[in-house]
Protein backbone atom coordinates (compact mmCIF):
# COMPACT_ATOMS: atom_id res chain seq x y z
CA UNK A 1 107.75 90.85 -64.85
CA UNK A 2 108.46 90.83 -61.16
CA UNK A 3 111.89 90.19 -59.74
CA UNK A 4 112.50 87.02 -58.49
CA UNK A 5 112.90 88.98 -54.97
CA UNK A 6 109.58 89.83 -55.45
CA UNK A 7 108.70 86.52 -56.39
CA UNK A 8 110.08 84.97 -52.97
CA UNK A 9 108.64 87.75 -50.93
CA UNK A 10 105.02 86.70 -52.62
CA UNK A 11 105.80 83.00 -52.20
CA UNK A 12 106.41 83.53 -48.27
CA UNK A 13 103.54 85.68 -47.69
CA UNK A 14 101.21 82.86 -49.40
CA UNK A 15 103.05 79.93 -47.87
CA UNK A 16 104.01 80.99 -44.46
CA UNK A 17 104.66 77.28 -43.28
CA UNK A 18 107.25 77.29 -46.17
CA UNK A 19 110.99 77.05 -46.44
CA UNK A 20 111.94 79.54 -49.13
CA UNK A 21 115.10 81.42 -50.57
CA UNK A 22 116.49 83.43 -52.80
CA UNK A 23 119.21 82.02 -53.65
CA UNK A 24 122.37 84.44 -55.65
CA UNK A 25 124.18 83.73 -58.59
CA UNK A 26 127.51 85.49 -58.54
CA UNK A 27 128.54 84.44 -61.95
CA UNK A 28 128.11 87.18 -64.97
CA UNK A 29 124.93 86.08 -66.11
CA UNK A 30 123.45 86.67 -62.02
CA UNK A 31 120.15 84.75 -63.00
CA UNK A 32 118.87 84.37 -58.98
CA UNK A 33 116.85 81.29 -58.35
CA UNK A 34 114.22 79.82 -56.30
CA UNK A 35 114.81 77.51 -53.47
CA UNK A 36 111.98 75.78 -51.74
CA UNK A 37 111.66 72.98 -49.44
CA UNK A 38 109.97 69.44 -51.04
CA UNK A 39 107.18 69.74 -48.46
CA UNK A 40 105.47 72.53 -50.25
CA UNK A 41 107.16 72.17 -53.74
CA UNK A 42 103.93 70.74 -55.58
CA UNK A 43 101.70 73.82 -53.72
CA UNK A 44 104.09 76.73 -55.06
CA UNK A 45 104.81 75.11 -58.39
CA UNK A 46 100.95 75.06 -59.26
CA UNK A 47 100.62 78.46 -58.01
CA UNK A 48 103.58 79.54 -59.77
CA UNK A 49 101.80 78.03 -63.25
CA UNK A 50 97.86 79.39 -62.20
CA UNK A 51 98.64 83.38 -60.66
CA UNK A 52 97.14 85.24 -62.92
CA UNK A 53 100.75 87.76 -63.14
CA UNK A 54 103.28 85.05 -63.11
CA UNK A 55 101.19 82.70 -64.94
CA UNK A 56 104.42 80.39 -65.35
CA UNK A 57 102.44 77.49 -67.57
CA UNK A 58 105.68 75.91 -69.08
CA UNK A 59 108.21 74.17 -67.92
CA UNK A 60 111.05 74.40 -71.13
CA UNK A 61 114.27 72.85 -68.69
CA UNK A 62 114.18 70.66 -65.77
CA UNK A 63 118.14 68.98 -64.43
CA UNK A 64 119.92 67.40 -61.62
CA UNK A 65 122.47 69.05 -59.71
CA UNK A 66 125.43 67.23 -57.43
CA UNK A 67 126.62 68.78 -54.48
CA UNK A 68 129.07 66.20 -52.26
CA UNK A 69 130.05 66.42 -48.82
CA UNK A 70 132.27 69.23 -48.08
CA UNK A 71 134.85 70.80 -45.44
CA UNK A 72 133.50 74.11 -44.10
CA UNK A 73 136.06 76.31 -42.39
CA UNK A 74 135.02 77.23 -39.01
CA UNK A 75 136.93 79.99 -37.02
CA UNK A 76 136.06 80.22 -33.67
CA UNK A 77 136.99 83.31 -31.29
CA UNK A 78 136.70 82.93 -27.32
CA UNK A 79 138.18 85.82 -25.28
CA UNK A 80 140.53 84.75 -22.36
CA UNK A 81 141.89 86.24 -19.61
CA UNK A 82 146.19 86.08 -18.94
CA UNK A 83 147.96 85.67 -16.27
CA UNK A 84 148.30 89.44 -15.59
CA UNK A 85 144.40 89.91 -15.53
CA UNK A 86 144.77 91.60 -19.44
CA UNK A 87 142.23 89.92 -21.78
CA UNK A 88 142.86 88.36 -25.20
CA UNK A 89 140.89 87.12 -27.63
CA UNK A 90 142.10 83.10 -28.60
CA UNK A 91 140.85 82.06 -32.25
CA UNK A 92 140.35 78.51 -32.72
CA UNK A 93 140.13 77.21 -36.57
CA UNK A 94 138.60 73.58 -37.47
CA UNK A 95 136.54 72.11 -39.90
CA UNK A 96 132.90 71.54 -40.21
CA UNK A 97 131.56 68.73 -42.64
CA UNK A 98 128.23 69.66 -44.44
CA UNK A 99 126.39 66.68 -46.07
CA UNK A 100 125.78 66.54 -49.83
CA UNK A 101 122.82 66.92 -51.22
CA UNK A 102 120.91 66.52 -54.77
CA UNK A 103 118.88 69.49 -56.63
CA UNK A 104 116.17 69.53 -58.94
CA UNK A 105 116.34 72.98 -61.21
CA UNK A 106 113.27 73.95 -63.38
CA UNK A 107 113.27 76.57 -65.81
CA UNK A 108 109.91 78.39 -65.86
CA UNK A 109 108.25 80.75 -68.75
CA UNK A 110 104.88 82.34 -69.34
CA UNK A 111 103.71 81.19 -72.75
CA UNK A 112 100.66 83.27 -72.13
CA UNK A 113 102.56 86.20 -70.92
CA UNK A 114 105.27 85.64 -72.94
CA UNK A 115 108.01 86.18 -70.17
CA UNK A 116 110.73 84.26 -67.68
CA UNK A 117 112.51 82.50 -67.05
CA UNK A 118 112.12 81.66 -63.39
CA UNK A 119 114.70 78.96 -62.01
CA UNK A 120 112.54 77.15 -59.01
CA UNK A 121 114.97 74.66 -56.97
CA UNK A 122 114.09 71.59 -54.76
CA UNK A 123 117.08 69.82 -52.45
CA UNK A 124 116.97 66.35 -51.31
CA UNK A 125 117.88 65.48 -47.79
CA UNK A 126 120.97 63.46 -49.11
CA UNK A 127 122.36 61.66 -51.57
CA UNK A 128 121.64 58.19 -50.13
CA UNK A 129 117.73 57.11 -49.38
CA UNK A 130 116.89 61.05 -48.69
CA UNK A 131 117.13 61.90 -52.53
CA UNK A 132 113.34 61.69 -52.56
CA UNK A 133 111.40 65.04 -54.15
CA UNK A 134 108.13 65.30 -55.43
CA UNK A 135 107.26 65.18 -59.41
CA UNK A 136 106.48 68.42 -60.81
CA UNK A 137 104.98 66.55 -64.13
CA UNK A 138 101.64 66.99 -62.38
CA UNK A 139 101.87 70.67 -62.53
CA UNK A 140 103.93 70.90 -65.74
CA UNK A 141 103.43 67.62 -68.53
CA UNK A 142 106.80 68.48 -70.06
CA UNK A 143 108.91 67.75 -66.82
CA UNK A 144 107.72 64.12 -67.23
CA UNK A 145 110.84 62.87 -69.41
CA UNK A 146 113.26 65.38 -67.97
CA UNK A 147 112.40 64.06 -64.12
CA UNK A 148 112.69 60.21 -65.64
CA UNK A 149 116.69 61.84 -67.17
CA UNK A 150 117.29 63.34 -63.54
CA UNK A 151 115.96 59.40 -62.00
CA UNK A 152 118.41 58.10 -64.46
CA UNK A 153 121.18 59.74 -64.11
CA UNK A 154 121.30 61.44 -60.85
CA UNK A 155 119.47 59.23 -58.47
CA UNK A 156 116.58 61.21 -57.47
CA UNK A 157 113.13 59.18 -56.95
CA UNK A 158 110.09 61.86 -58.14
CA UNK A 159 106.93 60.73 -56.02
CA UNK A 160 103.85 61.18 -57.99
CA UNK A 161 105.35 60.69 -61.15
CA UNK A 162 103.32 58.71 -64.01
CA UNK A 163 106.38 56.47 -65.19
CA UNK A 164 109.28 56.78 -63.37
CA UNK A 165 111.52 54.36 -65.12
CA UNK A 166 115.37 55.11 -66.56
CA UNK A 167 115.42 56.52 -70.22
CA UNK A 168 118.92 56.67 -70.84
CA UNK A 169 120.52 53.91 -69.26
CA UNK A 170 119.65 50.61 -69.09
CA UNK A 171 117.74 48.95 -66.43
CA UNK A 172 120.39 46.77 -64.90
CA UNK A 173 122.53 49.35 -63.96
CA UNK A 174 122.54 50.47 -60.40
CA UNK A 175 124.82 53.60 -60.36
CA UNK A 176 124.03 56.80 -61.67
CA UNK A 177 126.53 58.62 -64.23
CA UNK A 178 126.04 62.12 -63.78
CA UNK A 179 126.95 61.69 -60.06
CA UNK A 180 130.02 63.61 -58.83
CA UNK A 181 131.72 60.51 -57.36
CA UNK A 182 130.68 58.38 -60.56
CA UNK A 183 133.17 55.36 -60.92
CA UNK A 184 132.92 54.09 -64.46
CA UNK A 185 132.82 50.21 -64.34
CA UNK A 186 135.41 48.16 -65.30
CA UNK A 187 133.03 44.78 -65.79
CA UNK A 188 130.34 45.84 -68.72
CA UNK A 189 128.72 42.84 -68.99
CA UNK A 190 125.52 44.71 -68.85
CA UNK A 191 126.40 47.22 -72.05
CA UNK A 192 124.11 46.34 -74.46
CA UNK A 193 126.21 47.79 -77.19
CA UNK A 194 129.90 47.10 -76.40
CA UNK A 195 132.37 48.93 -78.98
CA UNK A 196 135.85 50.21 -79.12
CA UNK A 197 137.05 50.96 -75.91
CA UNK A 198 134.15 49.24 -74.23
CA UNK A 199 134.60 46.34 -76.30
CA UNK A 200 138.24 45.64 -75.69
CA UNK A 201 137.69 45.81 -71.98
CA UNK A 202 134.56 43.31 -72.83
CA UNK A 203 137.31 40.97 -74.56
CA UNK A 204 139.26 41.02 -71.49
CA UNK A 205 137.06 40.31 -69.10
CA UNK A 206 136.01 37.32 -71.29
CA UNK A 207 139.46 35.84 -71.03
CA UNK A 208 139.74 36.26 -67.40
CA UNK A 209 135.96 34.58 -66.65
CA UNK A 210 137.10 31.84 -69.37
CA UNK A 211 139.69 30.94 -67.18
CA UNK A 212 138.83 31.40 -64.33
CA UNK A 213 136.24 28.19 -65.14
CA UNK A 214 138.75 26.43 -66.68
CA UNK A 215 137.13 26.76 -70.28
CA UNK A 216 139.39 27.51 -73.22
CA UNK A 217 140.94 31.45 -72.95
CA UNK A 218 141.05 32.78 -76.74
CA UNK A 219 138.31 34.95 -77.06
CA UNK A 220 136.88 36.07 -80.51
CA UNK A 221 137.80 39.44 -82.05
CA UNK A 222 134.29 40.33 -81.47
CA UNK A 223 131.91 39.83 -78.54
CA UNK A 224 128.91 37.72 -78.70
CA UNK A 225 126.16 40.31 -80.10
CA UNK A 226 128.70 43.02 -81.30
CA UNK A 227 129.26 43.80 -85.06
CA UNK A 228 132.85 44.61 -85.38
CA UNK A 229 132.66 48.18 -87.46
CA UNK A 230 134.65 48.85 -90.79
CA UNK A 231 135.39 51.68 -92.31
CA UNK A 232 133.81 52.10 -96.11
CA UNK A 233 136.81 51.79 -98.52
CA UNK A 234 138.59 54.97 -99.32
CA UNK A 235 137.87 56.59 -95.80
CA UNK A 236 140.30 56.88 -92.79
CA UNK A 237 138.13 55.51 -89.86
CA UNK A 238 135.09 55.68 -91.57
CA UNK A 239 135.22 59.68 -92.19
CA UNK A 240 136.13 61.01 -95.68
């Protein structure tokens, strides 16, 4: 199989409107990967899947990636002349803040071929109403659960996607999980399950709405819709 140098240089010379990059992996495994920019993504992916060499017809991965805002160091050098007429050179040092960003990362392989993988990436413009990319499902039928996972917990919105709709989580909740900056609610009036933990903090927040209305404050042992859970006799939390 070709590099995934190769690759890009192929990709560029057939899409020379494109943004695309290789992009390094400096950990041990040094699997490089594809970057390209949403524009073009649904183009390249199809032509990844239908060039007769690469022939990249199945999709086995596809996952969200978080990058959040960050401090660049920026070192600036300006040369100066003294008071004597000698020059020097001054070096400034600030900071530069680069917006976040969300990624899409498919895994690629040649069923036909049998070879891979290749690791194509699209990158939103942010992480606010820019986390817009466009549904590979289209191209490859097995992204179509993984891209609804990424919706779900990440926050990207897939255009062209048959059912974009959260798998995981349930529909009333508006963060997303797998986010960086994730704050895990305090108020679950929305889990649909509440236990341990989760139900405790359920119980409490029953007490405090309860009075706040002025209605009586004991609150049962269990929540409304919960089934307390016991462990079978002759087990020690419900594990032999």
């Amino acid at each position: 199989m070709e590099t995934t140098a190769q690759i890009v240089d192929r990709l560029k010379a057939r899409f020379p409107g494109a943004s695309i990059a290789l992009v390094p992996n400096p950990s041990p495994a040094a699997q490089e990967s594809i970057l390209v920019d949403s524009a073009h993504g649904s183009e390249i992916a199809a032509f990844l899947r239908d060039d007769e060499s690469l022939a990249l017809d199945y999709c086995s991965n596809a996952t969200g990636v978080d990058w959040l805002d960050r401090e660049v160091p920026v070192v600036t050098k300006e040369t100066v002349k003294a008071d004597d007429g000698t020059e020097k050179v001054v070096e400034t040092k600030s900071t530069r803040k680069d917006p976040g960003y969300l990624e899409a990362v498919y895994h690629l392989y040649s069923m036909r071929v049998k070879h891979g993988p290749v690791v194509l990436r699209m990158r939103t413009a942010d992480r606010g109403a820019g986390a817009v990319l466009p549904s590979l499902t289209p191209v490859w039928r097995s992204c179509e659960f993984q891209e609804r996972e990424i919706f779900d917990l990440y926050g990207i919105t897939f255009t062209g996607h048959p059912d974009l709709r959260r798998i995981l989580m349930w529909d009333e909740l508006e963060s997303h999980p797998m986010r960086k900056d994730y704050v895990e609610p305090d108020d679950y009036e929305w889990e649909p399950t509440p236990h341990e933990e989760v139900l405790e903090k359920a119980r409490q927040h029953a007490a405090a709405n309860a009075t706040a209305e002025g209605l009586p404050s004991d609150v049962p042992s269990v929540a409304p819709g919960a089934k307390e859970e016991v462990p079978p006799s002759g087990t020690k939390e419900g594990k032999p």
